[in-house]
N, C-alpha and C. Protein backbone atom coordinates (compact mmCIF):
# COMPACT_ATOMS: atom_id res chain seq x y z
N UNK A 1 113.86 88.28 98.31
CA UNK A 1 112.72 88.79 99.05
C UNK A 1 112.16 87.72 99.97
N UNK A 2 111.55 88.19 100.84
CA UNK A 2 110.79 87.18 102.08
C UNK A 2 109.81 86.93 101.35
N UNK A 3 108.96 85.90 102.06
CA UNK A 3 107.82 85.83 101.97
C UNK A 3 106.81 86.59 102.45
N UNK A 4 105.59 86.79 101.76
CA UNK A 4 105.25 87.89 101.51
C UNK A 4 103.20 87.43 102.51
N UNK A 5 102.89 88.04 103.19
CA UNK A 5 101.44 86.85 103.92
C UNK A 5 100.69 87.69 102.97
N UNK A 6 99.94 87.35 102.51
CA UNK A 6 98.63 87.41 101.09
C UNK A 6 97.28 87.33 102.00
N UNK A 7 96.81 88.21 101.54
CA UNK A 7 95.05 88.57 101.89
C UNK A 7 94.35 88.49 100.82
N UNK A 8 93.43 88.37 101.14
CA UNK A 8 92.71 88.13 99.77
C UNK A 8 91.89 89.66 99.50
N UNK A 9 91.41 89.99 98.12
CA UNK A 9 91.12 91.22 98.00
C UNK A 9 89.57 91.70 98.72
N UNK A 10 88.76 90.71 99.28
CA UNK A 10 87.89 90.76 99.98
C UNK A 10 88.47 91.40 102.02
N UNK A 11 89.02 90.49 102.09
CA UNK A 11 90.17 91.44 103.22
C UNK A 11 90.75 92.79 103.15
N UNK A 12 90.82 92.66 101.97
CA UNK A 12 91.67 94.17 101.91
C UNK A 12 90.69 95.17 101.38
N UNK A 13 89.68 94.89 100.79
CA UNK A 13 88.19 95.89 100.69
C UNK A 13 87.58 96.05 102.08
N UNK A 14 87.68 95.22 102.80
CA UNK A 14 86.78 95.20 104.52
C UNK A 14 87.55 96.09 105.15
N UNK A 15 89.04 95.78 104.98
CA UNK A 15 90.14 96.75 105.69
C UNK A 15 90.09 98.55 105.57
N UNK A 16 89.82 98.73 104.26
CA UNK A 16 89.74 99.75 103.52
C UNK A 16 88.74 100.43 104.26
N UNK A 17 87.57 99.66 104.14
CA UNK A 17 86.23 100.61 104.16
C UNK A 17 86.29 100.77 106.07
N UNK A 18 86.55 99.67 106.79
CA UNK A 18 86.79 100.22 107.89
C UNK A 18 87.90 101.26 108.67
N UNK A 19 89.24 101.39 107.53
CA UNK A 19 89.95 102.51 108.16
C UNK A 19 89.20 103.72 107.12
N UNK A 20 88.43 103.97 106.08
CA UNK A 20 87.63 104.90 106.03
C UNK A 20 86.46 105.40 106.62
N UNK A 21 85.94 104.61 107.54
CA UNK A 21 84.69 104.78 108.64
C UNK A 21 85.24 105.23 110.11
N UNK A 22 86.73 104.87 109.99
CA UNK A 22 87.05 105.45 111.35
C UNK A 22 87.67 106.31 111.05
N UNK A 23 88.40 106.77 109.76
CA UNK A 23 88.88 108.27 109.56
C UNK A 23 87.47 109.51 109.50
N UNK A 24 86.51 108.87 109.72
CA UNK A 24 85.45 109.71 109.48
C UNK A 24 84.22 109.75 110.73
N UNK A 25 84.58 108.97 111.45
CA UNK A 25 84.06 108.80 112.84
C UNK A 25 84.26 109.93 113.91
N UNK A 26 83.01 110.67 114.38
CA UNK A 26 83.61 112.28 114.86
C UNK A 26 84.01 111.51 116.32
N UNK A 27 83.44 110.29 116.68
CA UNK A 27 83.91 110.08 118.26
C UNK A 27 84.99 109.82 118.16
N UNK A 28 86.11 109.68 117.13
CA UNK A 28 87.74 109.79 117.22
C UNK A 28 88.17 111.28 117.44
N UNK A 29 89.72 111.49 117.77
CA UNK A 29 90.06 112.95 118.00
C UNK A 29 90.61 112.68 116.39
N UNK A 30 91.03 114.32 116.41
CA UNK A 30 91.06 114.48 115.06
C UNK A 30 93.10 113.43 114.49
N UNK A 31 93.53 113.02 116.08
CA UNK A 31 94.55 112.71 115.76
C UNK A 31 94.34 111.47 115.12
N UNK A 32 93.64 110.45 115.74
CA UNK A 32 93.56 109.22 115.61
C UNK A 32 92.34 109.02 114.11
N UNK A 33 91.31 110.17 113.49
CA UNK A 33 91.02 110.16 112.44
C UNK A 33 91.88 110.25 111.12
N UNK A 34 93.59 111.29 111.49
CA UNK A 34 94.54 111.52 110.24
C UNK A 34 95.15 110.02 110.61
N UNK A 35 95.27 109.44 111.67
CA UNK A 35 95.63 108.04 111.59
C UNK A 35 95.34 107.05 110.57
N UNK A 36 94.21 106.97 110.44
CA UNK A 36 93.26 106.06 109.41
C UNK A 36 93.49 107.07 107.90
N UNK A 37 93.26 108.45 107.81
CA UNK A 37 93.43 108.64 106.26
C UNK A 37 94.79 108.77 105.99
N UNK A 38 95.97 108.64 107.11
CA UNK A 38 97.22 108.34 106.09
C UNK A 38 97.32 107.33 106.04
N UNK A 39 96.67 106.34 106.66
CA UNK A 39 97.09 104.99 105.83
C UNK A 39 96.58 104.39 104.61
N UNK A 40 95.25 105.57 104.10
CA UNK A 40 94.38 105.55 103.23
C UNK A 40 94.86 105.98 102.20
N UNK A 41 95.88 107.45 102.53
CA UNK A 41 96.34 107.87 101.41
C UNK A 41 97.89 107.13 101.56
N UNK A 42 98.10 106.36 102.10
CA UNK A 42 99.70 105.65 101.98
C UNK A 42 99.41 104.05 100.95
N UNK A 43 98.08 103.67 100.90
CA UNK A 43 97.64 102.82 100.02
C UNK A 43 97.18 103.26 98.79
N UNK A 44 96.63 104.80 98.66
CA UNK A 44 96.62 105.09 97.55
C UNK A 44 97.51 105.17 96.52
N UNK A 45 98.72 106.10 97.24
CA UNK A 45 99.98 106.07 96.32
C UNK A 45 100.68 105.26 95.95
N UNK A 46 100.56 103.98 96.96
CA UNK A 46 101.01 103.08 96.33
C UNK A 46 100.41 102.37 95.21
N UNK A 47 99.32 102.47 95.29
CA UNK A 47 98.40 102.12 93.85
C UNK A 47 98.14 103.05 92.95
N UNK A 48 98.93 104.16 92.91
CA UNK A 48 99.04 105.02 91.49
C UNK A 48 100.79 104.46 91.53
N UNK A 49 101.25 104.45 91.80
CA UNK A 49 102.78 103.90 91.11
C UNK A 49 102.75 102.54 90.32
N UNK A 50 102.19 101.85 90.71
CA UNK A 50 102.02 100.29 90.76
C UNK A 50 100.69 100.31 89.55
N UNK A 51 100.32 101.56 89.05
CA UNK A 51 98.95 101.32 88.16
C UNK A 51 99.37 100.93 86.92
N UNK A 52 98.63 100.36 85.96
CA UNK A 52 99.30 100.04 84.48
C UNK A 52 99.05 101.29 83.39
N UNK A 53 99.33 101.85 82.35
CA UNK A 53 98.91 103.17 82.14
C UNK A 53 97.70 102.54 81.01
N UNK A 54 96.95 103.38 81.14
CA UNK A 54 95.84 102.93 79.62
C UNK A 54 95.97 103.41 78.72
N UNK A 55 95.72 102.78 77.46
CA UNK A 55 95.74 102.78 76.20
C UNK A 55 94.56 103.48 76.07
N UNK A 56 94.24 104.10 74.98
CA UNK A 56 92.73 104.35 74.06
C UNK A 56 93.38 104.30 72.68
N UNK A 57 92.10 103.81 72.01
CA UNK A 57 92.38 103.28 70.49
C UNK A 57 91.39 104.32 70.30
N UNK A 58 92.13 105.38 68.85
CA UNK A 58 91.49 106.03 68.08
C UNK A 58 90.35 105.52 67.42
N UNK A 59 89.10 106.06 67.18
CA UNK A 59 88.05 105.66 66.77
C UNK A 59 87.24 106.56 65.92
N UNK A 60 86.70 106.55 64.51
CA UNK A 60 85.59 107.62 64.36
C UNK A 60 84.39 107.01 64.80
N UNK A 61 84.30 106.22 65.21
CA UNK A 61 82.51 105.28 65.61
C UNK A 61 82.82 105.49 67.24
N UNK A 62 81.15 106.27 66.88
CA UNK A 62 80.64 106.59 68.62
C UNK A 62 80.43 105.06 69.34
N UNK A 63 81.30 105.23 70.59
CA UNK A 63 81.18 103.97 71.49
C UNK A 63 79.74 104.05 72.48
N UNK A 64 78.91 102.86 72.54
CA UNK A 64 77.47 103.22 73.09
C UNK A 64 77.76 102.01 74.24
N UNK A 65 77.49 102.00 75.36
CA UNK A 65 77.47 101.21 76.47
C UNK A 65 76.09 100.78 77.39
């Protein structure tokens, strides 16, 4: 594999929230708004493949938070 250029997850939260402000921006046409949510939903799926699955541990004691 190549090398790979690394952002940090503060970059990639700024990235996020701005291609979700311009998928939702009515002064875009509606082309250049599915622009921004497929790349929204092309990062999603990749983070449901890539997710770890969760466990839950049986319990009779109510969990209080």
């Amino acid at each position: 594999r190549g090398m790979m250029n690394k952002a940090s997850l503060t970059d990639i939260l700024h990235t996020l929230d701005y291609w979700w402000a311009e998928a939702n921006n009515p002064r875009n046409d509606g082309w250049v708004q599915q622009g921004y949510r497929d790349k929204i939903i092309a990062v999603l799926k990749c983070l449901e493949e890539k997710k770890l699955p969760v466990e839950f541990e049986e319990t009779k004691e109510e969990m209080c938070f």
